[in-house]
PDB file of N, CA and C in Angstrom:
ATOM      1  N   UNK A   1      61.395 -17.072-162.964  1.00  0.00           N
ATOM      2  CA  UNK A   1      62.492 -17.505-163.801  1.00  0.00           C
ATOM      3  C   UNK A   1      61.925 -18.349-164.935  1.00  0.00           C
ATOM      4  N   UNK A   2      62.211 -18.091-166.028  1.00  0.00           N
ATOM      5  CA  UNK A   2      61.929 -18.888-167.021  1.00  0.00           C
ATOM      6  C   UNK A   2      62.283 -20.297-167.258  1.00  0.00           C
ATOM      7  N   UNK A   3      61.729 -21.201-167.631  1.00  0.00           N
ATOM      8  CA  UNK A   3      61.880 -22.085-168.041  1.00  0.00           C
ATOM      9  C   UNK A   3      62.753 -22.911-169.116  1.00  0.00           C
ATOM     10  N   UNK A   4      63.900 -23.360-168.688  1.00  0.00           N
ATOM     11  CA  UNK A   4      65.106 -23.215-169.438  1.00  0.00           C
ATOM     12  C   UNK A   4      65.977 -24.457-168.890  1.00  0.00           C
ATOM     13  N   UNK A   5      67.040 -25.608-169.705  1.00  0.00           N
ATOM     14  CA  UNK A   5      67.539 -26.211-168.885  1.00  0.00           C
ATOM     15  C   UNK A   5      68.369 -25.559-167.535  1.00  0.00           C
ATOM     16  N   UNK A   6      68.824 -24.284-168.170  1.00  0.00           N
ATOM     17  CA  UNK A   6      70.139 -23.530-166.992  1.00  0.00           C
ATOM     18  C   UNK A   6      69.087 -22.995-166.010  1.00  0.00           C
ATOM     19  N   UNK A   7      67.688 -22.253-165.709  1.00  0.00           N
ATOM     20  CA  UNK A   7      66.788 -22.328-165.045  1.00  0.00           C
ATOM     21  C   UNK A   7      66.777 -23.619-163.953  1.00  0.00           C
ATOM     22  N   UNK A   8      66.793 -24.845-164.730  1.00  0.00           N
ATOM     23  CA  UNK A   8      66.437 -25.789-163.814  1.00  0.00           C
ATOM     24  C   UNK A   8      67.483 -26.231-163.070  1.00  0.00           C
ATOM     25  N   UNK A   9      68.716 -25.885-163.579  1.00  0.00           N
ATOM     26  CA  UNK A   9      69.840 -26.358-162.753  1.00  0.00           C
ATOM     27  C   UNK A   9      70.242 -25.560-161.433  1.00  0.00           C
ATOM     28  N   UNK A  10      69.859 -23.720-161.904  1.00  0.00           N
ATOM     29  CA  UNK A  10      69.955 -22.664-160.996  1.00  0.00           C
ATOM     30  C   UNK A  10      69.124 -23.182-159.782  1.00  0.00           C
ATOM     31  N   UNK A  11      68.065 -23.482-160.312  1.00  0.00           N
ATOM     32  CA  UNK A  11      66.602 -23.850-158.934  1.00  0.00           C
ATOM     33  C   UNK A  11      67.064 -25.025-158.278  1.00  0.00           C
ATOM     34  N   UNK A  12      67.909 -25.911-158.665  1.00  0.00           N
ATOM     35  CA  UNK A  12      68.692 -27.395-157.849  1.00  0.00           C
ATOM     36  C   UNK A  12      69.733 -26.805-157.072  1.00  0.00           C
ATOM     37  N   UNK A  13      70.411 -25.992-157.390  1.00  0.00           N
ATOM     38  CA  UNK A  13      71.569 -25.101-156.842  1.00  0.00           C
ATOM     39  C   UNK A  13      70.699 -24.836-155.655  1.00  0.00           C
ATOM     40  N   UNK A  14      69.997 -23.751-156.267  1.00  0.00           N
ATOM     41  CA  UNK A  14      69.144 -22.666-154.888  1.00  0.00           C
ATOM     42  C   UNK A  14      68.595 -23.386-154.092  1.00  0.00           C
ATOM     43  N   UNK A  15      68.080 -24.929-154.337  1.00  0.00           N
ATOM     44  CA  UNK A  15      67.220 -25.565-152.759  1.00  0.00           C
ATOM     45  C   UNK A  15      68.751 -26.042-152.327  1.00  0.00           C
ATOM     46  N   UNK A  16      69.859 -25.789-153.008  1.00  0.00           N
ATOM     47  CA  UNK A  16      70.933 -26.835-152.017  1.00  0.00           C
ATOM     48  C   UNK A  16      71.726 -25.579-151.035  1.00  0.00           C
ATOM     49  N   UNK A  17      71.381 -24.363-151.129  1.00  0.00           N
ATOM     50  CA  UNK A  17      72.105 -23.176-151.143  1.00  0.00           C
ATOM     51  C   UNK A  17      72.696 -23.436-149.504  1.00  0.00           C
ATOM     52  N   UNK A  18      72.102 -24.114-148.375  1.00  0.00           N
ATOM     53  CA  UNK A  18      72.383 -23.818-146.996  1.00  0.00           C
ATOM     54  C   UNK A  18      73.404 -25.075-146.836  1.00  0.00           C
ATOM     55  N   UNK A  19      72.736 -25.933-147.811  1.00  0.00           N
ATOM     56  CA  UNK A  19      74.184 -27.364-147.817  1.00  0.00           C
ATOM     57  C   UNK A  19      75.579 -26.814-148.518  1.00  0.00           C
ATOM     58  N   UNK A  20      76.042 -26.057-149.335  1.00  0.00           N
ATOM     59  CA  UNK A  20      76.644 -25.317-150.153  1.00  0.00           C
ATOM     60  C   UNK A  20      77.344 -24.915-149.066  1.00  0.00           C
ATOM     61  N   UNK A  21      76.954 -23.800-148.196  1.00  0.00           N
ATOM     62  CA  UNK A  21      77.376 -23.077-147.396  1.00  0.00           C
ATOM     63  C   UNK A  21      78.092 -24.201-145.950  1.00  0.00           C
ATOM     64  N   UNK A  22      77.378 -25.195-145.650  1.00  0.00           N
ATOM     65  CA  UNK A  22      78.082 -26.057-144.859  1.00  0.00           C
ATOM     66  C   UNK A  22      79.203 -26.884-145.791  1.00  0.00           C
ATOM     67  N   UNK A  23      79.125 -27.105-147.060  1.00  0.00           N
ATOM     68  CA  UNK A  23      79.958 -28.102-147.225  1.00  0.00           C
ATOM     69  C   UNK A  23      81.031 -26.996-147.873  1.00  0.00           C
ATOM     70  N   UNK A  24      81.524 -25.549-147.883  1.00  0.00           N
ATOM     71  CA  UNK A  24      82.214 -24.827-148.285  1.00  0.00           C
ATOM     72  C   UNK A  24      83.000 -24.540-147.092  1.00  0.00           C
ATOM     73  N   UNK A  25      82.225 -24.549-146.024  1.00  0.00           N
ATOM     74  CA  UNK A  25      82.348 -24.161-144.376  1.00  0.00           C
ATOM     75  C   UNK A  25      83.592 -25.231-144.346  1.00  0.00           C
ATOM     76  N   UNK A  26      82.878 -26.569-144.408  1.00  0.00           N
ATOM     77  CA  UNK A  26      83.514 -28.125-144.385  1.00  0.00           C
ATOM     78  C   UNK A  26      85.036 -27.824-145.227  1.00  0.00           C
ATOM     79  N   UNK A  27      84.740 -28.154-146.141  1.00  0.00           N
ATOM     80  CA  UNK A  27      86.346 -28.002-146.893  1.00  0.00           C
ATOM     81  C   UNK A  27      86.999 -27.128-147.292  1.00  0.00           C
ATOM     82  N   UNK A  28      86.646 -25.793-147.886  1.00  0.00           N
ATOM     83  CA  UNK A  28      87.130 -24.483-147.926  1.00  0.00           C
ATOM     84  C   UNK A  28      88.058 -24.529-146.396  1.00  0.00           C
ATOM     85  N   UNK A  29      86.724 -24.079-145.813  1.00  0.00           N
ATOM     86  CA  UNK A  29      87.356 -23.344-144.417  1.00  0.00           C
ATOM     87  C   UNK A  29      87.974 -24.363-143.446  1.00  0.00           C
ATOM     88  N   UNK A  30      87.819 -25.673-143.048  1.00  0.00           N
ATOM     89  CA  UNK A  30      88.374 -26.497-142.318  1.00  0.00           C
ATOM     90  C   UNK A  30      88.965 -27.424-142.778  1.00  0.00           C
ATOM     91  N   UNK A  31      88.427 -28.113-144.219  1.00  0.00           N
ATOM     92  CA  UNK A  31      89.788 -29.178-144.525  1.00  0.00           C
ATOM     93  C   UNK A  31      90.564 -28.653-145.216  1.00  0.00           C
ATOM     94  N   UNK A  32      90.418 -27.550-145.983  1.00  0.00           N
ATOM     95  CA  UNK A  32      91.798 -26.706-146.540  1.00  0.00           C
ATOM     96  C   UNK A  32      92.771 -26.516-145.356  1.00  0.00           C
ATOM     97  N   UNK A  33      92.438 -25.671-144.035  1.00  0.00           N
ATOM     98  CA  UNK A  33      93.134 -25.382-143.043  1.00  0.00           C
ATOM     99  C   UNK A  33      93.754 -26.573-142.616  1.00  0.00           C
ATOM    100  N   UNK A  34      93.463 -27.539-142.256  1.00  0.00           N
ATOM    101  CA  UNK A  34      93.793 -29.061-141.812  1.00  0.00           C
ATOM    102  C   UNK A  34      94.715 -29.113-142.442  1.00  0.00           C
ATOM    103  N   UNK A  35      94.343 -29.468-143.924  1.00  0.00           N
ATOM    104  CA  UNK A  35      95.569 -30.317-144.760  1.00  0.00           C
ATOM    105  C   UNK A  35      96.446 -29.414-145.094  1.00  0.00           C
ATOM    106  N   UNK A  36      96.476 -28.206-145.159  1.00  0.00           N
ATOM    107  CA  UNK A  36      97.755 -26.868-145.203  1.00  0.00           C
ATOM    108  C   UNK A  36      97.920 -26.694-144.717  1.00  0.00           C
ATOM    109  N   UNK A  37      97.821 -26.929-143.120  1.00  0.00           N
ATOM    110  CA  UNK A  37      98.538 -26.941-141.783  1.00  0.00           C
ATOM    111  C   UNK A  37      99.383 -28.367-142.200  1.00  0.00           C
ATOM    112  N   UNK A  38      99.079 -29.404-141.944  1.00  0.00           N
ATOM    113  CA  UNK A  38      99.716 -30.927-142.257  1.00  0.00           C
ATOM    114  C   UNK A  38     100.976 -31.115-143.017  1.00  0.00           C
ATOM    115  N   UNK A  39     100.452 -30.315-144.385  1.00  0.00           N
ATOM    116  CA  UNK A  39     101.715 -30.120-145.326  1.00  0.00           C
ATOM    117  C   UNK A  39     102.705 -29.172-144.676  1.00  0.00           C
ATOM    118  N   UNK A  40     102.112 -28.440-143.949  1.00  0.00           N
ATOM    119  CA  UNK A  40     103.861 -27.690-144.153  1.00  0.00           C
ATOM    120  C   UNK A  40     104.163 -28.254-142.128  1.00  0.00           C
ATOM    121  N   UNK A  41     103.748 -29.239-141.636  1.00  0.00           N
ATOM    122  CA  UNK A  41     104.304 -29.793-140.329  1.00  0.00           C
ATOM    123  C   UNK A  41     105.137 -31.154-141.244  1.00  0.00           C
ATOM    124  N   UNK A  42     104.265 -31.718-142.003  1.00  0.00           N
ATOM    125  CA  UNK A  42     104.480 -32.459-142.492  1.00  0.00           C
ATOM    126  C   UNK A  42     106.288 -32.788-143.104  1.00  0.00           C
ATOM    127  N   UNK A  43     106.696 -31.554-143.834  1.00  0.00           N
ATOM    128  CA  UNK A  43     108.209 -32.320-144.444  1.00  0.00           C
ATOM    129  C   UNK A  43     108.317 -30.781-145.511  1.00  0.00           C
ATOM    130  N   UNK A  44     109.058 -31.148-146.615  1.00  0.00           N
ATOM    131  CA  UNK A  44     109.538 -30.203-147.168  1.00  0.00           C
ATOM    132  C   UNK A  44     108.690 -29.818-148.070  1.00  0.00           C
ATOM    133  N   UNK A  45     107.005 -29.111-148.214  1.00  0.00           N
ATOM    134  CA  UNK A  45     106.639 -29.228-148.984  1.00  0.00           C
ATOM    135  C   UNK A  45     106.404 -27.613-149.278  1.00  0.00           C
ATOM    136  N   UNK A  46     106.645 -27.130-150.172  1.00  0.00           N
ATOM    137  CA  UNK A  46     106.813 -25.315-150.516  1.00  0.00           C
ATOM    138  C   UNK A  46     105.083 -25.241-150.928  1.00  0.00           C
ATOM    139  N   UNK A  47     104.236 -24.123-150.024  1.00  0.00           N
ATOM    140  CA  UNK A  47     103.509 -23.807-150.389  1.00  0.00           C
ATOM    141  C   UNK A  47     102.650 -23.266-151.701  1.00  0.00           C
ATOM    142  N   UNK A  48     101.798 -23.235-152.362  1.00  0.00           N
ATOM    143  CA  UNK A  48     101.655 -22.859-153.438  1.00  0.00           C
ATOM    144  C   UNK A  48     101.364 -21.282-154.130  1.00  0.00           C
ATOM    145  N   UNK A  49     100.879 -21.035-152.755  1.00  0.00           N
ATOM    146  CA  UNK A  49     100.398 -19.533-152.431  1.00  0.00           C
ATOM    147  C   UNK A  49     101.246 -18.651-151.873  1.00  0.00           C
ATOM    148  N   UNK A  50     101.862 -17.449-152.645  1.00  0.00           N
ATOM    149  CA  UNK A  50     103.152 -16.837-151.577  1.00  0.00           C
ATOM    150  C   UNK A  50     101.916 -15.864-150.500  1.00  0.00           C
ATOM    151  N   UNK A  51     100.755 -15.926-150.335  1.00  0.00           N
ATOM    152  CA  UNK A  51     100.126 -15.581-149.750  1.00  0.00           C
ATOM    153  C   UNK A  51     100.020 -16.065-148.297  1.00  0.00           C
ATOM    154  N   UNK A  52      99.255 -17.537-148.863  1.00  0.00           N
ATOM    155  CA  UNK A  52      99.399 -18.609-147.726  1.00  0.00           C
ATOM    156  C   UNK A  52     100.842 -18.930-146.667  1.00  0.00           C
ATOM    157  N   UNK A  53     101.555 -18.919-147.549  1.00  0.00           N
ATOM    158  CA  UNK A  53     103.207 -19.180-147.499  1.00  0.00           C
ATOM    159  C   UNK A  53     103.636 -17.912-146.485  1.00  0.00           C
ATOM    160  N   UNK A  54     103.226 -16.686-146.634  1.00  0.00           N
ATOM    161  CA  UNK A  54     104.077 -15.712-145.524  1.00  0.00           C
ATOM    162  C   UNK A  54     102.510 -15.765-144.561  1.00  0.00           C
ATOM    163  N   UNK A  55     101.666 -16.109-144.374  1.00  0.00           N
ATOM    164  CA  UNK A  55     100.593 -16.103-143.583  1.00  0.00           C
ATOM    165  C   UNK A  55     101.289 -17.384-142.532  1.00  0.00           C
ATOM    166  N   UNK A  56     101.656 -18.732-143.278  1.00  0.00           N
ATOM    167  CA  UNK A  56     101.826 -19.616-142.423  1.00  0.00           C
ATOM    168  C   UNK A  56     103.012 -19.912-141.955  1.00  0.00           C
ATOM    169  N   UNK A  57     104.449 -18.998-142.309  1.00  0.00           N
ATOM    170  CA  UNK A  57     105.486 -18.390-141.893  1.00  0.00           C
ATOM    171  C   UNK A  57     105.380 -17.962-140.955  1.00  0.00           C
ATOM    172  N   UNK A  58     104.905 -16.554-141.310  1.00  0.00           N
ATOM    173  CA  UNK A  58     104.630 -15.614-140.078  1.00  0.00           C
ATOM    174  C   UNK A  58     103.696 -15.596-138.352  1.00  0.00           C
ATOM    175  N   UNK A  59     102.650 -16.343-138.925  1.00  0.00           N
ATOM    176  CA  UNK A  59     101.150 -16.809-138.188  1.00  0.00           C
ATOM    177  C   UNK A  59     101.457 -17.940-137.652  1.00  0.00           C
ATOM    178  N   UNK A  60     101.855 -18.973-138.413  1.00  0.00           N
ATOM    179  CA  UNK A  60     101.388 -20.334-138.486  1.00  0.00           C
ATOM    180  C   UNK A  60      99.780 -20.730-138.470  1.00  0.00           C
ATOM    181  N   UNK A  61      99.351 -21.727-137.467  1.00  0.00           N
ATOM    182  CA  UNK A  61      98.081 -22.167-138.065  1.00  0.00           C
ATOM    183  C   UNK A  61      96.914 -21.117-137.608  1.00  0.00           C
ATOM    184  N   UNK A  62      97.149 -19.717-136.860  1.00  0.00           N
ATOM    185  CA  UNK A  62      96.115 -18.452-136.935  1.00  0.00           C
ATOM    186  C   UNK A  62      96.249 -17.679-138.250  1.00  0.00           C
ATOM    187  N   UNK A  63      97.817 -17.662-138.787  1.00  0.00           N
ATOM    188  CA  UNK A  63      97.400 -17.070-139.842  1.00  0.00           C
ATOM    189  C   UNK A  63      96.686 -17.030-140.939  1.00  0.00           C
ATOM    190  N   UNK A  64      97.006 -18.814-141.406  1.00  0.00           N
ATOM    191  CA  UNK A  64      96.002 -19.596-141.947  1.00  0.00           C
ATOM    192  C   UNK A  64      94.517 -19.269-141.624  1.00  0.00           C
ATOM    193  N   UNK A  65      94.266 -19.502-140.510  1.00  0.00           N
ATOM    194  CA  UNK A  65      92.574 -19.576-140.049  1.00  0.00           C
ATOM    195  C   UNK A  65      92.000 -17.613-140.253  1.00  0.00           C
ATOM    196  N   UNK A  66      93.280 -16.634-139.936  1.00  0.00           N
ATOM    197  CA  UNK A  66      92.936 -15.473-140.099  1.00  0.00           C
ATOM    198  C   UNK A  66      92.554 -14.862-141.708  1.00  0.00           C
ATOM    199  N   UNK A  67      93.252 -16.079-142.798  1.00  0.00           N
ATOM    200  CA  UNK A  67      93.280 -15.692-144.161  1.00  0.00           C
ATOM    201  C   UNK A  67      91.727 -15.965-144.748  1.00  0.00           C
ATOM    202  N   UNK A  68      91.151 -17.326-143.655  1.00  0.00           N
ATOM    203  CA  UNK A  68      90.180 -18.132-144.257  1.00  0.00           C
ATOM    204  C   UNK A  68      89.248 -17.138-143.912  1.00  0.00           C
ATOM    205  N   UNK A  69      89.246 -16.783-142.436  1.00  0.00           N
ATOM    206  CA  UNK A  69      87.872 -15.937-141.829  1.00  0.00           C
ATOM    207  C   UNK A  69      87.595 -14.884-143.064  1.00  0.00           C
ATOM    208  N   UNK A  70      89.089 -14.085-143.281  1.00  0.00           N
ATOM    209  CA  UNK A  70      88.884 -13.168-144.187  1.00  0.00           C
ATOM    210  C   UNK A  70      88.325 -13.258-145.364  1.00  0.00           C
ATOM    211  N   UNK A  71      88.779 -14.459-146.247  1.00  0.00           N
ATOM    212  CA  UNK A  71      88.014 -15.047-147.376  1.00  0.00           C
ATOM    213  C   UNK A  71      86.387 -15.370-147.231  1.00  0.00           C
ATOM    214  N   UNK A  72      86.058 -15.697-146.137  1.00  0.00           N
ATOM    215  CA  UNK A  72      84.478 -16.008-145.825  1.00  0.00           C
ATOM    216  C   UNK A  72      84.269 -14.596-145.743  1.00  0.00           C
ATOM    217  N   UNK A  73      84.658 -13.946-144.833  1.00  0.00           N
ATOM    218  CA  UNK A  73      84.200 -12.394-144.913  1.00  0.00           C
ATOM    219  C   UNK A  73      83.963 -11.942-146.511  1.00  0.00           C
ATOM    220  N   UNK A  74      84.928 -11.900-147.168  1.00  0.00           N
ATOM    221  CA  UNK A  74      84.406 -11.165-148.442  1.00  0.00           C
ATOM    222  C   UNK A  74      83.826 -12.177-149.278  1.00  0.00           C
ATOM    223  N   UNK A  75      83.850 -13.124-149.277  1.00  0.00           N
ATOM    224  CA  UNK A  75      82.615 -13.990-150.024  1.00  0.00           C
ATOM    225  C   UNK A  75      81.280 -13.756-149.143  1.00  0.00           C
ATOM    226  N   UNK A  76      80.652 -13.324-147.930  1.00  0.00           N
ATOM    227  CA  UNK A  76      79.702 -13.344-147.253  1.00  0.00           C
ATOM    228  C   UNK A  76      79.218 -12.021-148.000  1.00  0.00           C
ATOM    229  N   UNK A  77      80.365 -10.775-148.247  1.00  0.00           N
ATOM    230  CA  UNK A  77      79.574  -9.394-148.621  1.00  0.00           C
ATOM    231  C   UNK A  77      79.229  -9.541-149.750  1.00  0.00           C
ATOM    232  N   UNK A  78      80.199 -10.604-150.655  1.00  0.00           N
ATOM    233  CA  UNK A  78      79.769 -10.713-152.266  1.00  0.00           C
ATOM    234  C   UNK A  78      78.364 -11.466-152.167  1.00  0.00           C
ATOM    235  N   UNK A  79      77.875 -12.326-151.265  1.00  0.00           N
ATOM    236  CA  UNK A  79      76.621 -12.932-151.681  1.00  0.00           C
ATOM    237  C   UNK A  79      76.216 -11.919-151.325  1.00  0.00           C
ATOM    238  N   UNK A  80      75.854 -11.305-150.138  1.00  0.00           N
ATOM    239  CA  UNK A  80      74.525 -10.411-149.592  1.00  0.00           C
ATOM    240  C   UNK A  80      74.698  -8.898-151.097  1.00  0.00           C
ATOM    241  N   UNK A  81      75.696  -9.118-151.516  1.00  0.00           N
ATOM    242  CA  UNK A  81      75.513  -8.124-152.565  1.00  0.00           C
ATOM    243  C   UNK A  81      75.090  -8.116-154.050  1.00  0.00           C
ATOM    244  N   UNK A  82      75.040 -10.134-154.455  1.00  0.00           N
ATOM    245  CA  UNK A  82      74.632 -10.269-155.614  1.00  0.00           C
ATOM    246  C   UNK A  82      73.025 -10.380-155.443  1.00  0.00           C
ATOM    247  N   UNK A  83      72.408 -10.315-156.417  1.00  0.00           N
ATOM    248  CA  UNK A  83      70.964 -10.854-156.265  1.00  0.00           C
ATOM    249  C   UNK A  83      71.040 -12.064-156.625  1.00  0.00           C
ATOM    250  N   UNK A  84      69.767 -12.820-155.371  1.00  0.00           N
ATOM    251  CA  UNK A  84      69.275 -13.961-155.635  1.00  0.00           C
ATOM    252  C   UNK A  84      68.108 -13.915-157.117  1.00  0.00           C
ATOM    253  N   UNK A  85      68.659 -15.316-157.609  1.00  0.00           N
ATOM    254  CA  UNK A  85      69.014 -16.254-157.265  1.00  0.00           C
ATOM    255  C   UNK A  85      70.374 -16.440-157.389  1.00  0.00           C
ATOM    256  N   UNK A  86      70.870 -15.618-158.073  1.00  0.00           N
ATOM    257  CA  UNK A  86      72.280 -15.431-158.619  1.00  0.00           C
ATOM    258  C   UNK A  86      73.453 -15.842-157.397  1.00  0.00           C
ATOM    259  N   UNK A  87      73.232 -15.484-156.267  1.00  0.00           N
ATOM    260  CA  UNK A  87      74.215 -15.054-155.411  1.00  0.00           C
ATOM    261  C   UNK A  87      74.342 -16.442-154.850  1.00  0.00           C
ATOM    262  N   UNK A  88      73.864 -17.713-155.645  1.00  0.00           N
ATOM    263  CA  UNK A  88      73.979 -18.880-154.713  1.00  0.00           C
ATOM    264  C   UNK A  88      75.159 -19.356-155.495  1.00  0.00           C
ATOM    265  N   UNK A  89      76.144 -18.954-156.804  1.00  0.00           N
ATOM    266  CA  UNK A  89      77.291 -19.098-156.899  1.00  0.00           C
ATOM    267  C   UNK A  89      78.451 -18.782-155.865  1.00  0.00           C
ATOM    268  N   UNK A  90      78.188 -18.107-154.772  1.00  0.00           N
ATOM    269  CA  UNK A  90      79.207 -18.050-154.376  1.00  0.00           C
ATOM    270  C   UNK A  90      79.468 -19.001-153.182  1.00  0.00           C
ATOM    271  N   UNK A  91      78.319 -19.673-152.240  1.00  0.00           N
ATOM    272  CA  UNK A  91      78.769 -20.943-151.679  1.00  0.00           C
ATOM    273  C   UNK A  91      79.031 -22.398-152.851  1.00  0.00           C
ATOM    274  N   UNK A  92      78.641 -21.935-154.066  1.00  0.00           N
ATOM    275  CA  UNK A  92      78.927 -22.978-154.667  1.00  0.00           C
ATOM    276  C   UNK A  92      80.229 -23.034-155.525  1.00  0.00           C
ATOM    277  N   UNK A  93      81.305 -21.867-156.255  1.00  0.00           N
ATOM    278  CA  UNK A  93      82.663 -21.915-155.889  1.00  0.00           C
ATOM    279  C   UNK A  93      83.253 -21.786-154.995  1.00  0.00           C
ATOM    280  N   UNK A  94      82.773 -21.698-153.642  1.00  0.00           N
ATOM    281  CA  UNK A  94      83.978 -21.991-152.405  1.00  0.00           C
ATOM    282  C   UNK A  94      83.616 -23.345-151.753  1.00  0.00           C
ATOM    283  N   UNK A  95      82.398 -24.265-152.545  1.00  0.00           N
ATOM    284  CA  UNK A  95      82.330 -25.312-152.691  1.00  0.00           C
ATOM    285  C   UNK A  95      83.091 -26.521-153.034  1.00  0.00           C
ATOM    286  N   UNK A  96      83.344 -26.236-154.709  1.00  0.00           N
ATOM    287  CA  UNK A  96      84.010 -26.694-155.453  1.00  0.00           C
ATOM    288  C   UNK A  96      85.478 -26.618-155.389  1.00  0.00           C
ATOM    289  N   UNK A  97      85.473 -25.288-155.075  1.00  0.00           N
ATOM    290  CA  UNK A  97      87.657 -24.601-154.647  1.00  0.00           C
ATOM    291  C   UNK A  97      87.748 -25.529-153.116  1.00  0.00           C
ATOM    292  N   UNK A  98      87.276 -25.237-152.321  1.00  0.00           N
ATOM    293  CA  UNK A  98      87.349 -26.063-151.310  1.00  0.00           C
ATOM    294  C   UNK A  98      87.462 -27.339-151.099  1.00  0.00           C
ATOM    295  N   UNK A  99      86.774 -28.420-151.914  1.00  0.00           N
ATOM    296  CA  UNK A  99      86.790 -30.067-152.072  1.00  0.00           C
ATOM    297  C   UNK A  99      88.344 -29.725-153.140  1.00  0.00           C
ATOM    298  N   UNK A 100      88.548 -29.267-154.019  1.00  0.00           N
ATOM    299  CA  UNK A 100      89.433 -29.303-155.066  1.00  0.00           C
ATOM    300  C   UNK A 100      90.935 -28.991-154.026  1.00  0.00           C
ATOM    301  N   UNK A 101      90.766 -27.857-153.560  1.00  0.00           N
ATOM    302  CA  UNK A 101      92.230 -27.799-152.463  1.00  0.00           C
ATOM    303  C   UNK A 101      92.338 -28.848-151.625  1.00  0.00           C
ATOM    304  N   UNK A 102      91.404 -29.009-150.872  1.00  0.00           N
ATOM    305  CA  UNK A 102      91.264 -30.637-149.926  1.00  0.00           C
ATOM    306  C   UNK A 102      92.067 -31.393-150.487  1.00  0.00           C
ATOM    307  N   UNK A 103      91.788 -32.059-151.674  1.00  0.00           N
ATOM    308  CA  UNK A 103      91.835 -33.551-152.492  1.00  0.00           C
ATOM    309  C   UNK A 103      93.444 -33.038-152.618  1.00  0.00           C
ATOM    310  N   UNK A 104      93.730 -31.849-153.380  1.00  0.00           N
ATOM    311  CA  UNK A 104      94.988 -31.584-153.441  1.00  0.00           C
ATOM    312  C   UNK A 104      96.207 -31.762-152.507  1.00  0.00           C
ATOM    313  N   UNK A 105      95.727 -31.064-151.044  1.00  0.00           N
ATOM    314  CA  UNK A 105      96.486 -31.277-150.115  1.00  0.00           C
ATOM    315  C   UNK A 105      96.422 -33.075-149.439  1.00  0.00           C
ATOM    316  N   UNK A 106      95.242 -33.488-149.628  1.00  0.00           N
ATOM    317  CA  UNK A 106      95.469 -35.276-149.695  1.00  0.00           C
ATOM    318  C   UNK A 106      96.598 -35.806-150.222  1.00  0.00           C
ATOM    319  N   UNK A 107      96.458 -35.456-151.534  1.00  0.00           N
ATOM    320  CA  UNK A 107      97.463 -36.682-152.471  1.00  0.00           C
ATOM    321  C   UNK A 107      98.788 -35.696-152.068  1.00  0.00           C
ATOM    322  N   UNK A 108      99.202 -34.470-152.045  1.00  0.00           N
ATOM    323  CA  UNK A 108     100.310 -34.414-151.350  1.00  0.00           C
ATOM    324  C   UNK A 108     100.960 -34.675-150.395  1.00  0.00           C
ATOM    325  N   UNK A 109      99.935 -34.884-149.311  1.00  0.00           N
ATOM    326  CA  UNK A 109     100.794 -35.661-147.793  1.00  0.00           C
ATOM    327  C   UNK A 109     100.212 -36.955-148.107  1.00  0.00           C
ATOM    328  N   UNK A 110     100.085 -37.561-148.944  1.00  0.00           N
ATOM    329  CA  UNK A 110     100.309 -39.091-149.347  1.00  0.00           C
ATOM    330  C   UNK A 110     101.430 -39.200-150.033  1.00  0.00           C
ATOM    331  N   UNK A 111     101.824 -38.625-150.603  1.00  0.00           N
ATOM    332  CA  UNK A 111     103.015 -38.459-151.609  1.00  0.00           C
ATOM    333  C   UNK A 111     104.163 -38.049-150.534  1.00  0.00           C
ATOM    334  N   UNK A 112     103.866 -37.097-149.468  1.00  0.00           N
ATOM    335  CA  UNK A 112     104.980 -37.195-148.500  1.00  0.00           C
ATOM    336  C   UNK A 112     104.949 -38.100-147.778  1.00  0.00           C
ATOM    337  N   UNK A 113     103.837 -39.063-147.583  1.00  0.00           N
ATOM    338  CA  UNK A 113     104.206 -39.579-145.842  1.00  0.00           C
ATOM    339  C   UNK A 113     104.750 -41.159-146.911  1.00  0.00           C
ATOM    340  N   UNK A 114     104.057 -41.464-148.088  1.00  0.00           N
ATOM    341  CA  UNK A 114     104.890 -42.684-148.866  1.00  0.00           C
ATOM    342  C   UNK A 114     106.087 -42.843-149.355  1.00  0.00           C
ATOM    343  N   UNK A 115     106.406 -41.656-149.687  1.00  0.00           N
ATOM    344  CA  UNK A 115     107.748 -41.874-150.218  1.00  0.00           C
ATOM    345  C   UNK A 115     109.119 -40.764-149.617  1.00  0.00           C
TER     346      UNK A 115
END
């Protein structure tokens, strides 16, 4: 790889690639599930996803966990299908989507359980 600032940022990415994958594991897949289970035990709060929304209707908290497996499933075929080094974007947006839904579903059951 050439020598380039976006080079050097790719190669910081790629040694973090197995932390990526745990901390996507972490909030993607388990504190998303947590806190979107919470919200809708929680009070009147309308889902955002009509996806999520007839999954956790219908399912409740398997459907949820059945949507997530599925989402890891096709993010697992999209990495093994991009080339490295490339393919270390994809624990690193279900990184970022994952802490970002988390934080989201936070300040909403703070916003329900305060007021």
């Amino acid at each position: 790889m050439e020598d380039s600032p976006v080079a050097s940022a790719l190669n910081g990415f790629i040694e973090m690639r197995s932390w990526l994958w745990w901390l996507s594991i972490t909030f993607y897949g388990i504190g998303d599930v947590l806190t979107t289970a919470t919200t809708q035990v929680a009070g009147p709060v309308a889902e955002g996803s009509p996806v999520v929304g007839w999954a956790a209707a219908s399912y409740g908290l398997w459907g949820l966990v059945g949507l997530k497996l599925a989402a890891f499933g096709v993010a697992y075929a999209v990495w093994c299908s991009v080339d490295h080094p490339h393919n270390v974007g994809v624990p690193l947006a279900l990184s970022v989507l994952g802490v970002g839904l988390t934080t989201w579903n936070l300040v909403v059951i703070s916003a329900v359980f305060s007021g």
